[in-house]
Every structure is written in structure tokens, then in C-alpha cells.
Protein backbone atom coordinates (compact mmCIF):
# COMPACT_ATOMS: atom_id res chain seq x y z
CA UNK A 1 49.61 106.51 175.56
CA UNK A 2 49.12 106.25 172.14
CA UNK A 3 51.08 103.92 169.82
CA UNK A 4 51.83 103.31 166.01
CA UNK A 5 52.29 100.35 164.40
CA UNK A 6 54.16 99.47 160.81
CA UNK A 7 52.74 97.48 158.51
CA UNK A 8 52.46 95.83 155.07
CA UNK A 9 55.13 98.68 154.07
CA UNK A 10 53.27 101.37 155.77
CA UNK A 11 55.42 103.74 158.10
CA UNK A 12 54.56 106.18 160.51
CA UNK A 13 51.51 107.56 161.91
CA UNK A 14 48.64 110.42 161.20
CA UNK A 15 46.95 110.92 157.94
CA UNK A 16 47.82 108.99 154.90
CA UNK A 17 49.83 111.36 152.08
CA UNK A 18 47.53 111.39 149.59
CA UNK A 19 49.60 112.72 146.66
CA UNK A 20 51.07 109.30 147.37
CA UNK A 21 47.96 107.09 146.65
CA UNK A 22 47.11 108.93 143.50
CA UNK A 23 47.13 106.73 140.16
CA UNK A 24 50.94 106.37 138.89
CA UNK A 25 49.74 106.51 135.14
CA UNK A 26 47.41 109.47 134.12
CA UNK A 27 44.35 108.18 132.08
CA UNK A 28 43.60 110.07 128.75
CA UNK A 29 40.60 111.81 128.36
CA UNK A 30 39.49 112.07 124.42
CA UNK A 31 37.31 114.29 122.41
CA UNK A 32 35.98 112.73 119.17
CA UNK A 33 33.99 115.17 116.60
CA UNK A 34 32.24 113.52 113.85
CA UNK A 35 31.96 116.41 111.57
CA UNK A 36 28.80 115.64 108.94
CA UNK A 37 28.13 111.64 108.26
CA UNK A 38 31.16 109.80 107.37
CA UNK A 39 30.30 106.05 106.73
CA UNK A 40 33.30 105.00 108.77
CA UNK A 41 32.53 107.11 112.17
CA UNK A 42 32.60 104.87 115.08
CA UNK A 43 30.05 104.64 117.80
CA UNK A 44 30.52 106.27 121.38
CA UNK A 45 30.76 102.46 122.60
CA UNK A 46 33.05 101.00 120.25
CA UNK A 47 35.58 103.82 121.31
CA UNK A 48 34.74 103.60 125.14
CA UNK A 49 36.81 100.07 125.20
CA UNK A 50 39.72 101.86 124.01
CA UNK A 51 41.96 102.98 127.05
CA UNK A 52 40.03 106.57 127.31
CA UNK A 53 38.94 107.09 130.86
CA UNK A 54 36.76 109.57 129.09
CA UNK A 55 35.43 109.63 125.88
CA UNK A 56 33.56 112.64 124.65
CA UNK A 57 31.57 112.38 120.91
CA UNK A 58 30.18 114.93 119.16
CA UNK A 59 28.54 115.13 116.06
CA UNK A 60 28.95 118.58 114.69
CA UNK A 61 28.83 120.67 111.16
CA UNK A 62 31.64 121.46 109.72
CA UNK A 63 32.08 125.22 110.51
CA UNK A 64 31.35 124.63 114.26
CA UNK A 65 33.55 122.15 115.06
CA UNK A 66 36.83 124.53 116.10
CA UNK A 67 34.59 126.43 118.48
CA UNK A 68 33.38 123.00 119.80
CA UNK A 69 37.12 121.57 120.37
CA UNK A 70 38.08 125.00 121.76
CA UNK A 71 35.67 125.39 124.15
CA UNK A 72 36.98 121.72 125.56
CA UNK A 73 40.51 122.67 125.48
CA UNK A 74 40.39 125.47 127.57
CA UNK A 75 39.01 123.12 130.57
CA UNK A 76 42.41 121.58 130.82
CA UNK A 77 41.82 118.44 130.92
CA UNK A 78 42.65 116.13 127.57
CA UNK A 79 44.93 114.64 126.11
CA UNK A 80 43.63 114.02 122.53
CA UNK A 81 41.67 115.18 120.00
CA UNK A 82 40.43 113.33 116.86
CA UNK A 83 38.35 114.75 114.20
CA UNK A 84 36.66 112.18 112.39
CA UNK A 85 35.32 113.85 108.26
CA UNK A 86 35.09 112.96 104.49
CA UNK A 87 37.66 115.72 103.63
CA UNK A 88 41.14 116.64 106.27
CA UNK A 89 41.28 119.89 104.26
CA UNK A 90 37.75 121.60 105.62
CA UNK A 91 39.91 121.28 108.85
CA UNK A 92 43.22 121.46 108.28
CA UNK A 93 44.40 124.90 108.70
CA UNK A 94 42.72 124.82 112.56
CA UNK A 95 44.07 121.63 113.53
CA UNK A 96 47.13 123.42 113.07
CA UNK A 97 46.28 126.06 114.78
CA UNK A 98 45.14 124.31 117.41
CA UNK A 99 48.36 121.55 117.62
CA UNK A 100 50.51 124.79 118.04
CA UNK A 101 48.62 126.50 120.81
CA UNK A 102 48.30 123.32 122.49
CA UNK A 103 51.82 121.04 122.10
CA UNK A 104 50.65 118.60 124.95
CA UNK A 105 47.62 117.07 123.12
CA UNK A 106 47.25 114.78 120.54
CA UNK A 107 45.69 115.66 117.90
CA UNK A 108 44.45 112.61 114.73
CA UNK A 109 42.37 113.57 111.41
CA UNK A 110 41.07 110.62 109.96
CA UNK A 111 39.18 111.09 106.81
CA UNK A 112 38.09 109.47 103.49
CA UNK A 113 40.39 112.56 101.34
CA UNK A 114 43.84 113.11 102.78
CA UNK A 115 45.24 117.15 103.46
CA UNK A 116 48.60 118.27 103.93
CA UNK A 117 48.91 118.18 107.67
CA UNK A 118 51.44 119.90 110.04
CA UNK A 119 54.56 117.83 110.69
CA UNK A 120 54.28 118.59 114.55
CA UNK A 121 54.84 115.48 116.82
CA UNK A 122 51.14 115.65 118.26
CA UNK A 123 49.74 115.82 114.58
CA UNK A 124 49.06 112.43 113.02
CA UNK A 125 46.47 111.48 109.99
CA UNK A 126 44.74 108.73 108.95
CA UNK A 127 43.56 108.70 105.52
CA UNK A 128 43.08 106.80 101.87
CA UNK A 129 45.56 106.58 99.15
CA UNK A 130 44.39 108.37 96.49
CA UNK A 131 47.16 107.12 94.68
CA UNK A 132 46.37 103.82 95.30
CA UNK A 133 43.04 103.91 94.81
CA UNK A 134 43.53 105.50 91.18
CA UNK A 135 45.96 102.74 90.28
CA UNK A 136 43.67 100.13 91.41
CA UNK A 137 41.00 101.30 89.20
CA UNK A 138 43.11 101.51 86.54
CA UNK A 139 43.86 98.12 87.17
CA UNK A 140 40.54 96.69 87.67
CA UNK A 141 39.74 98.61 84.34
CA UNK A 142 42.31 96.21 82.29
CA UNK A 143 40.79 93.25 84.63
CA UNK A 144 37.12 94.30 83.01
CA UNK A 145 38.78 94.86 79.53
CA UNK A 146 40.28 91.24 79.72
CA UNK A 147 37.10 89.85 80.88
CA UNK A 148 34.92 91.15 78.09
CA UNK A 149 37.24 90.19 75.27
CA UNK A 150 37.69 86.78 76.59
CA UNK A 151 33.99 86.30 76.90
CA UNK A 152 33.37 87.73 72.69
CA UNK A 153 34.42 84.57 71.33
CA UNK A 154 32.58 85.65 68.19
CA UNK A 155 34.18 88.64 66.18
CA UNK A 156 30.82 90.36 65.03
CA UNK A 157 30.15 90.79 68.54
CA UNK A 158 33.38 92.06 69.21
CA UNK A 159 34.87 93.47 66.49
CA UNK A 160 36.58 96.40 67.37
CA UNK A 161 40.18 96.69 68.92
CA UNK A 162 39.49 97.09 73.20
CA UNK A 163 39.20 100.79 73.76
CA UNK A 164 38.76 102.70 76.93
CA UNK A 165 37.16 106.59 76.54
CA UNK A 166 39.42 108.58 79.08
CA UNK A 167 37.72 111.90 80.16
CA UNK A 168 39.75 114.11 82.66
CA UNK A 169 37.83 116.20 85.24
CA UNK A 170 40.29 117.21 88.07
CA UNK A 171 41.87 114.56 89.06
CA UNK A 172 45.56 115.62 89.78
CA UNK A 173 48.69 114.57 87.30
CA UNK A 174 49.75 111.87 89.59
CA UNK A 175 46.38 110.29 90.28
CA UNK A 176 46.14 110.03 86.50
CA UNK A 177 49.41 108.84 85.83
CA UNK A 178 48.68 105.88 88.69
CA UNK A 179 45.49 105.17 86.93
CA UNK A 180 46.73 104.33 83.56
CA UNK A 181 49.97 102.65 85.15
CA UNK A 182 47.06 100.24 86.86
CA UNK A 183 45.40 99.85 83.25
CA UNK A 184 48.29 98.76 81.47
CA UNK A 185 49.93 96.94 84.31
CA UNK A 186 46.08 94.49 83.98
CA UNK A 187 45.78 94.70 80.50
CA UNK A 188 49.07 95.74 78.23
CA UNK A 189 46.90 95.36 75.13
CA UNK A 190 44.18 98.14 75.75
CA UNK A 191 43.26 100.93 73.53
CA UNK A 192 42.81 104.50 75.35
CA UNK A 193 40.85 107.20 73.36
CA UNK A 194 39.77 110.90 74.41
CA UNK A 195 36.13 111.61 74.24
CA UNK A 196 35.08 112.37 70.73
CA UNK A 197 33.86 116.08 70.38
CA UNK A 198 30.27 116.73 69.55
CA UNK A 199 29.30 115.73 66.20
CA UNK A 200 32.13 113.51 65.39
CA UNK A 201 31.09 110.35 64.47
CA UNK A 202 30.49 107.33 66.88
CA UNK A 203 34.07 105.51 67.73
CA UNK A 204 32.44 102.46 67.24
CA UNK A 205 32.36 103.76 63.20
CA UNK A 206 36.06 104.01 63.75
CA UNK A 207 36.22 99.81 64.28
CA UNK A 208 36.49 100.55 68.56
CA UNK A 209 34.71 98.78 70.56
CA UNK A 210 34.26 100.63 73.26
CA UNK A 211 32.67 99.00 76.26
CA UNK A 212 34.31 101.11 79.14
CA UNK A 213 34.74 104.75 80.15
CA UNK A 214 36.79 106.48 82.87
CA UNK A 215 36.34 109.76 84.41
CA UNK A 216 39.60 111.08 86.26
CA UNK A 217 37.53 113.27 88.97
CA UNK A 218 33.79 114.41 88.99
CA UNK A 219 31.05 114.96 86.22
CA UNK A 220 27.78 116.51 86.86
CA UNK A 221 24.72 114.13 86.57
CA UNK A 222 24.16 115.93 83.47
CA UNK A 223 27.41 115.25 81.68
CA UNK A 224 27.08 111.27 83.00
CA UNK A 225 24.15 111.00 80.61
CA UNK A 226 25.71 112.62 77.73
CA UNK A 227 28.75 110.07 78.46
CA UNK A 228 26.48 106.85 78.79
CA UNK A 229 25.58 107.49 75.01
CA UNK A 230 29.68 107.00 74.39
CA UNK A 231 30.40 103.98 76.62
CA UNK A 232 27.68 101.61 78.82
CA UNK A 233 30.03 101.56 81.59
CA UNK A 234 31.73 104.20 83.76
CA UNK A 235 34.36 104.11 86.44
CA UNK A 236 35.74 107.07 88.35
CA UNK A 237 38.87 108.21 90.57
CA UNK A 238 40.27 111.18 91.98
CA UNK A 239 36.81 112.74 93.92
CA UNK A 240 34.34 110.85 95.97
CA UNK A 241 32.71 109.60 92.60
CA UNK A 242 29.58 110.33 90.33
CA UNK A 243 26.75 108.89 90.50
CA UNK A 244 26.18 105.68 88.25
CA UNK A 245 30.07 105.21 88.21
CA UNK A 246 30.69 100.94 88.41
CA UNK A 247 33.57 101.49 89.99
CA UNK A 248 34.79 104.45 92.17
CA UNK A 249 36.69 105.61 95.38
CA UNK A 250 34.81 103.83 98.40
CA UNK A 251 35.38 104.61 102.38
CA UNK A 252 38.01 104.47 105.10
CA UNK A 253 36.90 101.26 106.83
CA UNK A 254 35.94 101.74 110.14
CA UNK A 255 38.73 99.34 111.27
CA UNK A 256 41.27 102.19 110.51
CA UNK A 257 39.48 104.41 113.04
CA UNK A 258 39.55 102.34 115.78
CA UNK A 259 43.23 101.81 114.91
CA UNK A 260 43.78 105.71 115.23
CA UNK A 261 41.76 106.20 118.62
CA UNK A 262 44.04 103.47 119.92
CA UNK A 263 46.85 105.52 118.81
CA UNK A 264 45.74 108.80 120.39
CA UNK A 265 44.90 107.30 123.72
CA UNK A 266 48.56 105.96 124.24
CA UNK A 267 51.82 107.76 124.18
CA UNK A 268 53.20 104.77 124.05
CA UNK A 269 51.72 103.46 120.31
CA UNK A 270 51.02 107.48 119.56
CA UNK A 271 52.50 107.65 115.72
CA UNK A 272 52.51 111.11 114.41
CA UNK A 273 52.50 111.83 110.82
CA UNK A 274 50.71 110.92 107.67
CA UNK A 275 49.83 107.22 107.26
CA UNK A 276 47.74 106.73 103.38
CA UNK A 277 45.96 103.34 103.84
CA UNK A 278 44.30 100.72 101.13
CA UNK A 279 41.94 98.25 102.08
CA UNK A 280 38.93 96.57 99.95
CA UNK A 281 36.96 99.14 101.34
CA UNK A 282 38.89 101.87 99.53
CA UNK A 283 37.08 100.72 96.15
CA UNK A 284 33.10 100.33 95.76
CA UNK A 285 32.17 98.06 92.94
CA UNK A 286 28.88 97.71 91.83
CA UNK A 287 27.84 94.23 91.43
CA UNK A 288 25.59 94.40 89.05
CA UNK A 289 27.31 96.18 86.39
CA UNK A 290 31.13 95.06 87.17
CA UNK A 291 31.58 91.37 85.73
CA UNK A 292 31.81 88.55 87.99
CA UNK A 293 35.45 87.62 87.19
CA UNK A 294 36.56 91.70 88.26
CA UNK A 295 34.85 91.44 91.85
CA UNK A 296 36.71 88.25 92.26
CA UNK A 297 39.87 90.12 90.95
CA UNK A 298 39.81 92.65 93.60
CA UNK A 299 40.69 90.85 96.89
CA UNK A 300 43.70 89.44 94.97
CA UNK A 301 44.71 92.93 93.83
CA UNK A 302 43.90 95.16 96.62
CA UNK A 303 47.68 93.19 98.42
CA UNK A 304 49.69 93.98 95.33
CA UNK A 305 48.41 97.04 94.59
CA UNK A 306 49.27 98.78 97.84
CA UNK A 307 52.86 97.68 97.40
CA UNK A 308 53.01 98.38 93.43
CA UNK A 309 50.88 101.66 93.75
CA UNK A 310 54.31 103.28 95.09
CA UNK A 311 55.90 102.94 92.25
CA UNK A 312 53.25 104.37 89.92
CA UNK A 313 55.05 107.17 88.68
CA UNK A 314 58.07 104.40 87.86
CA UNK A 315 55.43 102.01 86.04
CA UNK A 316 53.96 105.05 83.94
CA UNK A 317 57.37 105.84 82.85
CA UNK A 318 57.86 102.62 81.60
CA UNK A 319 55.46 102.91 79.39
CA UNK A 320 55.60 102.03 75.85
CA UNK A 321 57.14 105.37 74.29
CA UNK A 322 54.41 105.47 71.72
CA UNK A 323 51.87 104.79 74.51
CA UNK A 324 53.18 107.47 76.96
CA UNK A 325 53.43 110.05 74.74
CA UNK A 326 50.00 109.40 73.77
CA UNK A 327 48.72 109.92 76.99
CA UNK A 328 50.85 112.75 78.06
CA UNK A 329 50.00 115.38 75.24
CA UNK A 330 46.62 114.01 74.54
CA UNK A 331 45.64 114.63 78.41
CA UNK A 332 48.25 117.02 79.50
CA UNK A 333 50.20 114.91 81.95
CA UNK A 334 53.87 115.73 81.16
């Protein structure tokens, strides 16, 4: 005669109910496409400590990359989706698409250049401040302005009034308006001058010394060597940068990533929506033409600016009158 025992909890007899024994917390399986070379893309490894009980990377171009997540997504079987790029808007309009036609997946874009993204609960993006970043080169720009005066202890080396050549190429009204709220926030005494037009005399004839230049978006390598023949120095903000530039936008650190692959693999820390970061790696400096005294500035700077970067459109407004109306009709940022 046969006979069944209980034990440890266990009731009954004949086969185990194996619905019963399955896992009582569903582990998330992740696709990651690195779209290009962004500095910042992480490593298969690095994201396979995680949480993801499967982690698939791809590195794909830029147009094939929808195909690439679709063909995924129809197998059923994630729960997130992060698309790693230099630019959110060469995939923003699919992402979109794709959050819509499938609500139960994540979905994170995490990029150098920030997009308008859908305001869907499985949508989130992780991006730089381009407002930040433009008011911390403004600021670093009055940093370098106050370093070179200081060190021209002797007027015939430094006889002009402190003037920085301003030459718009893009960047947007509010990036602008950040930058020069940096500059005058560093350095309340500088001088800002439009680029002279061809065949007007050097401002240096004009009693400005003119030791710095800023480019508010992107110039050819062609127009960068017209400008070196204004100013020996160049910064730039509201693109990824020109070549030559001392200081311009840098690179989501990789930090950031990680942070946003942490969020996508938990419901729990999931945080949808638009987060704008600064860190030190959102500016690149170069070292050998910013002075020493401005690369030490920047660590310093980087903490207040992040907080005082929100206000930028506040600061510009509190401008000088004579100064803001300067800059608004001479560069068209009213």
C-alpha cells in the first residue's frame, strides 16, 4: 500500500506543481544598441553586473538600429530597451513609435545632445545640459579673462581694455543667453565685441586687447583659421565643438550610463522622463592652451554651476541695462 508523507511544508502526493516552483520575481532581459562610437558606451561586461538576466549589445549604424530593436521586440521577451548615441534626435521619433506600440517595455536614450522625448511612463532620457554646459563656458571664459589680466602686470603688454570676440553660429537664444550670464557672472568687468567685418581694421587698433574668442555653435575648419588671425584662443558651445576650440562641450561620462541601465533593469528605481546632467566630463579643456589657474577653476565650478545654470535666463536679465542691450540687438537675442 502506498503512503505519503508531509514534510518541510510540502503537502500531498504525485508530481510537484511546477507553476509553483517558478521564480517569484521575473528577471529583465535588456537590449543595448550602441548606435556609431560614443565615447561613453559601456562594455557588454560592465552592464552584465547590472540585474539583467540577459544582456544583449549591439553596435549598429544609425539608420539600422529600429529594424534591429524591432526584430527583438517581436520575440516577446524584454523588458527594456536603451539606445546608447551622440545625438537623441537621429532616434527620437522611433523611440516613440516604438514606446507606444510596446507600453510594457522600458525604453532609455542616453546621449551626449538631448531631444524632446515622449512623456510616456516607459520613456526616460539621459543626457547633457546644454544649458549648463554653455554657462560654464561662459564662465570659465571670465575665469581665463581674469587670469590673463592678472598675469599683465605691465601695461604695454596689456594695454587694451579685456575684450572677448563673440561670433554666433547656431547655437540657440537660450544657450547664448547662459553663456554670457556665465561670462559676466566670472568676470563682471569684460568687454564683448562682434567680429569685425572684412577690411575693418584690427580691434587691437581700437585699444582691445583681445586675447579670447567664442563661437556659439560650429565653424568650418576654414572659418577657424580666418578667426585665429582675430583672437589666439577659441572656445565653443552649443554643437559638439570645432576643431582647435580650448574649450568646448565634452562627453556624457560613462558613469551616467551605468546609472541609466540600472534604471531600466528595475521597476523599482525605473525614473521616466528627462534628466539633463553636468559633470567635469561635460567640458573638455585643453591643457595646453587653457591657463593653469582655469583648469584648476573648473572642479570648483562644475558644483555651482549646475545649481546657478538654472537660473541663467534670471542672471542674463540682470544684466547691466547698457550691457544687455548690447548683447541682445548686437546678436539678436531678445
Amino acid at each position: 500500500m502506498a503512503t505519503c508523507a508531509a514534510a518541510a511544508g510540502v503537502a500531498g502526493c504525485g508530481a510537484p506543481d511546477l507553476a509553483a516552483l517558478r521564480p517569484t520575481v521575473d528577471k529583465p532581459a535588456v537590449l543595448v544598441e550602441i548606435l556609431g562610437s560614443p565615447p561613453f558606451a559601456p562594455s557588454a561586461s560592465e552592464l552584465a553586473t547590472a540585474g539583467a538576466t540577459s544582456v544583449d549589445v549591439m553596435h549598429v549604424p544609425t539608420s539600422a538600429w529600429r529594424s534591429k530593436a524591432e526584430a527583438v521586440l517581436s520575440k516577446g521577451h524584454l523588458t527594456g530597451v536603451m539606445l546608447v548615441c551622440d545625438d537623441a534626435s537621429a532616434v527620437a521619433s522611433g523611440v516613440d513609435e516604438l514606446a507606444s506600440a510596446n507600453p510594457s517595455v522600458r525604453f532609455a536614450v542616453v546621449s551626449d545632445d538631448p531631444a524632446p522625448l515622449s512623456t510616456s511612463d516607459n520613456v526616460a532620457e539621459i543626457a547633457q545640459d546644454p544649458v549648463g554646459i554653455a554657462y560654464s563656458i561662459g564662465a570659465l571664459c571670465g575665469e581665463w579673462m581674469t587670469a590673463v589680466t592678472s598675469a599683465s602686470t605691465n601695461a604695454s603688454v596689456y594695454g587694451g581694455a579685456p575684450t572677448l570676440v563673440y561670433v554666433p553660429r547656431g547655437a540657440n537664444a537660450t544657450e547664448q543667453k547662459a553663456f554670457f550670464a556665465g561670462l559676466y557672472q566670472a568676470n563682471a568687468e569684460v568687454r564683448v565685441m562682434a567680429l569685425p567685418e572684412a577690411g575693418s581694421q584690427n580691434l587691437a587698433s581700437y585699444g582691445y586687447a583681445v586675447e579670447l574668442g567664442a563661437i556659439g555653435g560650429s565653424a568650418p575648419p576654414a572659418e577657424m583659421q580666418m578667426l585665429r588671425g582675430v583672437a589666439p584662443n577659441w572656445v565653443c558651445f552649443g554643437s559638439a565643438g570645432a576643431s582647435g576650440c580650448a574649450i568646448a562641450p565634452g562627453h556624457l561620462a560613462q558613469s551616467e550610463v551605468l546609472r541609466a541601465f540600472r534604471w531600466l533593469v528595475s521597476s523599482s528605481s525605473w525614473q521616466p522622463g528627462e534628466h539633463l546632467v553636468l559633470d567635469l566630463s561635460s567640458i573638455a579643456l585643453d591643457d595646453k592652451q587653457v591657463p593653469a589657474s582655469v583648469l584648476t577653476a573648473w572642479a570648483g565650478l562644475q558644483v555651482r554651476a549646475e545649481a546657478q545654470s538654472q537660473q541663467a535666463n534670471a542672471l542674463f536679465a540682470a544684466l547691466p541695462d547698457t550691457v544687455r542691450s548690447y548683447l541682445e540687438n548686437t546678436f539678436h537675442l531678445s
